[in-house]
PDB file of N, CA and C in Angstrom:
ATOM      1  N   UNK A   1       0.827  -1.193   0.000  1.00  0.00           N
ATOM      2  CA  UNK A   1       0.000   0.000   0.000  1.00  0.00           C
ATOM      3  C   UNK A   1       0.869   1.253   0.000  1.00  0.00           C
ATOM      4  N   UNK A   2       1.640   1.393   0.411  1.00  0.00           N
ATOM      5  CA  UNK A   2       2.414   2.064   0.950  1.00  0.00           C
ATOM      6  C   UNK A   2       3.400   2.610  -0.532  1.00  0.00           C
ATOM      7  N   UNK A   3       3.685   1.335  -1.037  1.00  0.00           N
ATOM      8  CA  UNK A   3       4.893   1.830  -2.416  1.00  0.00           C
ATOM      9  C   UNK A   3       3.464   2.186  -3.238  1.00  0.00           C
ATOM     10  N   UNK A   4       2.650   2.245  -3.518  1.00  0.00           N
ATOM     11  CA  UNK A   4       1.381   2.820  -4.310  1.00  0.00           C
ATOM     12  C   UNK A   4       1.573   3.717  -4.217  1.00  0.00           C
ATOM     13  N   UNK A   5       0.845   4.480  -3.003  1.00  0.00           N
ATOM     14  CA  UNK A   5       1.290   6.210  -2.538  1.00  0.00           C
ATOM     15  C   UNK A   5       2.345   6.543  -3.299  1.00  0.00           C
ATOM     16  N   UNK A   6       3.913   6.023  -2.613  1.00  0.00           N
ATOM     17  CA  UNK A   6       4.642   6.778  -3.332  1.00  0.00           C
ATOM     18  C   UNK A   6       4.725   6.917  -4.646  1.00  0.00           C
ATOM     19  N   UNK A   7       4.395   5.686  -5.033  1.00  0.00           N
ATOM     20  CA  UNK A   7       4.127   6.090  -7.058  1.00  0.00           C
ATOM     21  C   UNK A   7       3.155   6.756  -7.316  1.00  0.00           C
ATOM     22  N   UNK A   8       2.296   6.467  -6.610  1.00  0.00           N
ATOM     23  CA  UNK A   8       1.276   8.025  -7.128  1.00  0.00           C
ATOM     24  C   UNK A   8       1.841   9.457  -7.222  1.00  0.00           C
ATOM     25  N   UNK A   9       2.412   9.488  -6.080  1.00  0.00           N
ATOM     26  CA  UNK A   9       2.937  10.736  -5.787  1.00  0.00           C
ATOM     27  C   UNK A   9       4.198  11.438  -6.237  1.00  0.00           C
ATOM     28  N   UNK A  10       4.473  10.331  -7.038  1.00  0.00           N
ATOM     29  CA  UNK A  10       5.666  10.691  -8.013  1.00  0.00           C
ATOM     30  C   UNK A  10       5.061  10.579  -9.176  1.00  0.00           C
ATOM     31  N   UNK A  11       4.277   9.948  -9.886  1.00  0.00           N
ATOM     32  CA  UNK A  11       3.672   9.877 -11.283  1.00  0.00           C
ATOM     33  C   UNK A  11       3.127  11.616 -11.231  1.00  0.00           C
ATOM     34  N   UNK A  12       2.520  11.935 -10.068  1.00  0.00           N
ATOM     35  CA  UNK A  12       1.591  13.442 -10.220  1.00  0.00           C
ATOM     36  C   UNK A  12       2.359  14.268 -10.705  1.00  0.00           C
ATOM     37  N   UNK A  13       3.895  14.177  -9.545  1.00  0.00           N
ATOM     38  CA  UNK A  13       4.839  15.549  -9.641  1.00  0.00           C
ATOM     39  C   UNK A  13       5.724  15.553 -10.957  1.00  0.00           C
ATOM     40  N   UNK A  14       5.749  14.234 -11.442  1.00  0.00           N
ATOM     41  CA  UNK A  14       6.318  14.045 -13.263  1.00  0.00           C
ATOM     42  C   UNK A  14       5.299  14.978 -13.607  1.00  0.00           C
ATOM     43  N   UNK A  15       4.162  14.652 -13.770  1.00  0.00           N
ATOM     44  CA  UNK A  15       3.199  15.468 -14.595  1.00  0.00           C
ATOM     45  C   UNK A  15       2.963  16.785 -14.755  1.00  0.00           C
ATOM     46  N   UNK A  16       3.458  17.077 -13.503  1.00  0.00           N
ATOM     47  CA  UNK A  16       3.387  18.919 -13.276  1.00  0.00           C
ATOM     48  C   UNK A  16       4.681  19.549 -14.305  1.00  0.00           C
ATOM     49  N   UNK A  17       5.606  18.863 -13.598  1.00  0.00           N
ATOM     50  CA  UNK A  17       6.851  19.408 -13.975  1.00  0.00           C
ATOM     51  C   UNK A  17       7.520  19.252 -15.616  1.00  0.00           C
ATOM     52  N   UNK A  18       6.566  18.120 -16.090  1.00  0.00           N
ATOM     53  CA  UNK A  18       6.613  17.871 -17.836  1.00  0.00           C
ATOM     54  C   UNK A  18       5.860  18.608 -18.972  1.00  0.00           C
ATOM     55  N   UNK A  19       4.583  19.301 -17.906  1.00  0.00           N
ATOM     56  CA  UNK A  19       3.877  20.563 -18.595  1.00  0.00           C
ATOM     57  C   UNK A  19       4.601  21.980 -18.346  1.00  0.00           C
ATOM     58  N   UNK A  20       5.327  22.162 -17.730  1.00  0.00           N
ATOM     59  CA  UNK A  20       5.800  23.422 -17.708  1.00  0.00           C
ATOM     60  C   UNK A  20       6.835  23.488 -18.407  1.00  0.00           C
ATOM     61  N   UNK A  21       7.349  22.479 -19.059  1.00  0.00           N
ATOM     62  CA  UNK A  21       8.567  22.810 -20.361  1.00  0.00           C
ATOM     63  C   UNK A  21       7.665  22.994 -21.464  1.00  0.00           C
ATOM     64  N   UNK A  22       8.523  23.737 -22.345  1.00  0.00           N
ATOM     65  CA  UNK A  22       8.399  24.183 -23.361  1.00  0.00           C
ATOM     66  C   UNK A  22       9.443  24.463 -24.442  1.00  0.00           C
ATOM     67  N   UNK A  23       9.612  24.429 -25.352  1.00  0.00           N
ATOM     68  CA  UNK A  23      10.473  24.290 -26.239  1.00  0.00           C
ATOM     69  C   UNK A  23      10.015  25.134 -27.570  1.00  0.00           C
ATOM     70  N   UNK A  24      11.280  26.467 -27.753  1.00  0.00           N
ATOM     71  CA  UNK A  24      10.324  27.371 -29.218  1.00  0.00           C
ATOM     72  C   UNK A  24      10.524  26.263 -30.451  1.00  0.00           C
ATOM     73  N   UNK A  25      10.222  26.307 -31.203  1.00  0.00           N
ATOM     74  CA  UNK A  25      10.614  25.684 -32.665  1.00  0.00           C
ATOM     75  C   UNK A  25      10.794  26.975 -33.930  1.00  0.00           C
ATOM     76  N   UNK A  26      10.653  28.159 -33.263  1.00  0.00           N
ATOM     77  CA  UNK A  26      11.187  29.364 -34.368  1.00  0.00           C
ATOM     78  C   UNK A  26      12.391  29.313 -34.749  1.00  0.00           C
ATOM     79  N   UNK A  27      12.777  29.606 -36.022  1.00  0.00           N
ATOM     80  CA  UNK A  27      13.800  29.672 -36.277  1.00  0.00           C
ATOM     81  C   UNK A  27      14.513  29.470 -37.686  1.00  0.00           C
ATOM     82  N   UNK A  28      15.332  28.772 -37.795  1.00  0.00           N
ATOM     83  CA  UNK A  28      15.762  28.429 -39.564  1.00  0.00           C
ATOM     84  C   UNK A  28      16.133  27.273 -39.067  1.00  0.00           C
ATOM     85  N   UNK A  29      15.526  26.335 -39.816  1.00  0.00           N
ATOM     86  CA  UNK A  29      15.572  24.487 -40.306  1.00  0.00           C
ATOM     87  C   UNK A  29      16.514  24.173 -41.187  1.00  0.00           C
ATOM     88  N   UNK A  30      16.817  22.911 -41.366  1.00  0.00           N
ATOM     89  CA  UNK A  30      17.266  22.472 -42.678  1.00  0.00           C
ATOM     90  C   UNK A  30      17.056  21.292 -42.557  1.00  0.00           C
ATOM     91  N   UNK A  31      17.529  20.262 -43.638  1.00  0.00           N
ATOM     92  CA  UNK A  31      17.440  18.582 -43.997  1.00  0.00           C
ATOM     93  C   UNK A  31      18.586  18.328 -44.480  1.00  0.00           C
ATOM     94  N   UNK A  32      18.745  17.313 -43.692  1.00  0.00           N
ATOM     95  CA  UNK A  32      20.606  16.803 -45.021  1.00  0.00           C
ATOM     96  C   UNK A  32      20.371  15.458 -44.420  1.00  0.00           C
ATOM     97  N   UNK A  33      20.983  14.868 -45.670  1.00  0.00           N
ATOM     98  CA  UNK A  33      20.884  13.607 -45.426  1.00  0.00           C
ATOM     99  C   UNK A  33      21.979  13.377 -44.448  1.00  0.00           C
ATOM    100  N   UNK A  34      22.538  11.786 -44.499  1.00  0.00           N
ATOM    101  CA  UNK A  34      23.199  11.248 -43.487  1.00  0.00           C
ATOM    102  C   UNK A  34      24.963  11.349 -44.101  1.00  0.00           C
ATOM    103  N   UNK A  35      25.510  11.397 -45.289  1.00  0.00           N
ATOM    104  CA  UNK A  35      26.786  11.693 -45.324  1.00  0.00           C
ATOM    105  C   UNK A  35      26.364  13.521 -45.948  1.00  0.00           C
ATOM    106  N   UNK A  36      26.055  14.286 -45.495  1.00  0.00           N
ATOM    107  CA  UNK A  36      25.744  15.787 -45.200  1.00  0.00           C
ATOM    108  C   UNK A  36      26.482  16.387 -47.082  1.00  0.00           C
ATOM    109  N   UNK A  37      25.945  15.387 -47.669  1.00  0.00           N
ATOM    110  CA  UNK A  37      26.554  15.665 -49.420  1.00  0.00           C
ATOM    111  C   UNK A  37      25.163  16.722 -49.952  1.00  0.00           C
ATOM    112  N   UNK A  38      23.760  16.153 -49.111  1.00  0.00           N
ATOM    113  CA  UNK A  38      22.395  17.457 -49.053  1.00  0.00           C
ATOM    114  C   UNK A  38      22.177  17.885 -48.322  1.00  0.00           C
ATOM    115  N   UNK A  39      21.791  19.635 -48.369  1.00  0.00           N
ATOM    116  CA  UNK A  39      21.734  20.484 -47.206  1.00  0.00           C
ATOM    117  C   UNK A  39      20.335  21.142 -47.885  1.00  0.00           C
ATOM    118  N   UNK A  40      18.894  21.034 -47.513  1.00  0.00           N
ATOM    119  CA  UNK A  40      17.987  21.343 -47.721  1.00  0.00           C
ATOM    120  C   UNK A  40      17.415  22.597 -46.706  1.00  0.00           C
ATOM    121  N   UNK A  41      16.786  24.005 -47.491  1.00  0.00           N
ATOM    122  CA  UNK A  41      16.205  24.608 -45.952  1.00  0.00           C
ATOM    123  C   UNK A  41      14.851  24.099 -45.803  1.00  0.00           C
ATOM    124  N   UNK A  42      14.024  23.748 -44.556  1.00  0.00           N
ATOM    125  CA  UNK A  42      13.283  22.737 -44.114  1.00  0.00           C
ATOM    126  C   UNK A  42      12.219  23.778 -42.995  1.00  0.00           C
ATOM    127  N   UNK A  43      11.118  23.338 -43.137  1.00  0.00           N
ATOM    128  CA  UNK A  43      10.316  24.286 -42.116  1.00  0.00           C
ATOM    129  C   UNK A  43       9.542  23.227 -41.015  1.00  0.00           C
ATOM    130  N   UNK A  44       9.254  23.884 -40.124  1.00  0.00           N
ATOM    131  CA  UNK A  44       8.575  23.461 -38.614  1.00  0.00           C
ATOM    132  C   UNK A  44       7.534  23.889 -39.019  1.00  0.00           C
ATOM    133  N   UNK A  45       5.589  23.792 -38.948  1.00  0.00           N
ATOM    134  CA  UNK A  45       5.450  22.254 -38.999  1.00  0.00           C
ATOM    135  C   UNK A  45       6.123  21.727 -40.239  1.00  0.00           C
ATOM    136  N   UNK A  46       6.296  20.394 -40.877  1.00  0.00           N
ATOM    137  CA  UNK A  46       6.725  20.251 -42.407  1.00  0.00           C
ATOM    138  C   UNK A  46       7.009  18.682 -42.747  1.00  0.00           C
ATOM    139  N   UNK A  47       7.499  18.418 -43.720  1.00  0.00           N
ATOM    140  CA  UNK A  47       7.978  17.345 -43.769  1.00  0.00           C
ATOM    141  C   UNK A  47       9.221  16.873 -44.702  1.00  0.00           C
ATOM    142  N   UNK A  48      10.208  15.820 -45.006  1.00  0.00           N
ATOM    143  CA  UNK A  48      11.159  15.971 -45.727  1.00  0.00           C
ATOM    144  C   UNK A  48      10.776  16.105 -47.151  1.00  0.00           C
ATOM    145  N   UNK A  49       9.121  15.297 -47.166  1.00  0.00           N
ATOM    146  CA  UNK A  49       9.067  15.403 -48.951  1.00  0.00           C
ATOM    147  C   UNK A  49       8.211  16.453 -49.547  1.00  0.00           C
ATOM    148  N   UNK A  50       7.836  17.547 -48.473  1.00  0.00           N
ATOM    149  CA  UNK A  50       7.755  18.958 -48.856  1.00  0.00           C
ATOM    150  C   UNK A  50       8.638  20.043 -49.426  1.00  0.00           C
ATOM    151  N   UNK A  51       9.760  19.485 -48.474  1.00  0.00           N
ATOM    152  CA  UNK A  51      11.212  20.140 -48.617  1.00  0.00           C
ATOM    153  C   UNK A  51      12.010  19.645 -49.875  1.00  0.00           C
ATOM    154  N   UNK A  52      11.876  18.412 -50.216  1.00  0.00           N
ATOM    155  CA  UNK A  52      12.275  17.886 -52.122  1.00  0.00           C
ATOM    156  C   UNK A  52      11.469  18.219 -52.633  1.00  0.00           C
ATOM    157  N   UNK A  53       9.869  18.460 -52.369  1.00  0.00           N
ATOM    158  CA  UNK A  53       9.014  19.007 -53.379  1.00  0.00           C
ATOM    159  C   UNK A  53       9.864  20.613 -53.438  1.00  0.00           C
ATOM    160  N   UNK A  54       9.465  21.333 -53.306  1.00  0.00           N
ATOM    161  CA  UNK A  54       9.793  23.222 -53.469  1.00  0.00           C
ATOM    162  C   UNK A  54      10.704  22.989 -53.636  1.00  0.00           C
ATOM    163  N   UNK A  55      12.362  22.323 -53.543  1.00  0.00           N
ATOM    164  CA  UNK A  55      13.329  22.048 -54.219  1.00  0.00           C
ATOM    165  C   UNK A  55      13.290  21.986 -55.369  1.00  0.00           C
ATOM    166  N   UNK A  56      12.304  21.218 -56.182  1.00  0.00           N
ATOM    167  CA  UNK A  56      12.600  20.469 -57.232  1.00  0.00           C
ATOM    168  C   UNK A  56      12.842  19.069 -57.060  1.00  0.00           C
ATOM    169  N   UNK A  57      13.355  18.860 -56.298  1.00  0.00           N
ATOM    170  CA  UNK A  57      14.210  17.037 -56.467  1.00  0.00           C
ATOM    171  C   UNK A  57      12.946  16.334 -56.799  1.00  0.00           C
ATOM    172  N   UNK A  58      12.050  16.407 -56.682  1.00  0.00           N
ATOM    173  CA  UNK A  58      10.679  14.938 -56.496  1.00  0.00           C
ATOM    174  C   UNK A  58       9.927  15.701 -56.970  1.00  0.00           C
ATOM    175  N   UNK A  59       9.183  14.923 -57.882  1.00  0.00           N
ATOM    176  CA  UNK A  59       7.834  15.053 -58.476  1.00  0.00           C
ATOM    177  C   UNK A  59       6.903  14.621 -57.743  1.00  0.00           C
ATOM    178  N   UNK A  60       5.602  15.254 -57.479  1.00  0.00           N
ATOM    179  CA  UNK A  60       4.428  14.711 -57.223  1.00  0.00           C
ATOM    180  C   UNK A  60       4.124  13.756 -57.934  1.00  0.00           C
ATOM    181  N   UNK A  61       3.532  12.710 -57.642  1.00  0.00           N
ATOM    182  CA  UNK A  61       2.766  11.692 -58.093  1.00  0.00           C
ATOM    183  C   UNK A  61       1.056  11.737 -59.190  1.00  0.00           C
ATOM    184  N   UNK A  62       1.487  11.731 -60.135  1.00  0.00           N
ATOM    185  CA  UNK A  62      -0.389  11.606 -61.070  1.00  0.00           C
ATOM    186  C   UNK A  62      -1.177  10.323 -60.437  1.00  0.00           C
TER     187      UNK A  62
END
């Protein structure tokens, strides 16, 4: 009964203390692949095949 409580009472104070972070996402993005040979600029919200679309690299699909 006893180790309950305390996990309760630690699950609560996680919860408090995980809503009060915050994190900006303003700023300038980019995409590069994994040997950094592409350096794409990339936006927050977005995705990578938005960022090859307005590039050019990839065609949309008919």
């Amino acid at each position: 009964m006893r180790l309950h409580l305390l996990l309760l009472l630690a699950l609560c104070g996680a919860g408090t203390t995980a809503a009060e972070l915050s994190y900006s996402l303003r700023g300038n993005w980019s995409i590069c692949n994994g040997n950094g040979s592409l350096e794409l600029p990339g936006a927050v919200p977005g995705c990578v095949h938005s960022a090859l679309f307005q590039q050019g690299l990839i065609q949309k699909e008919q």
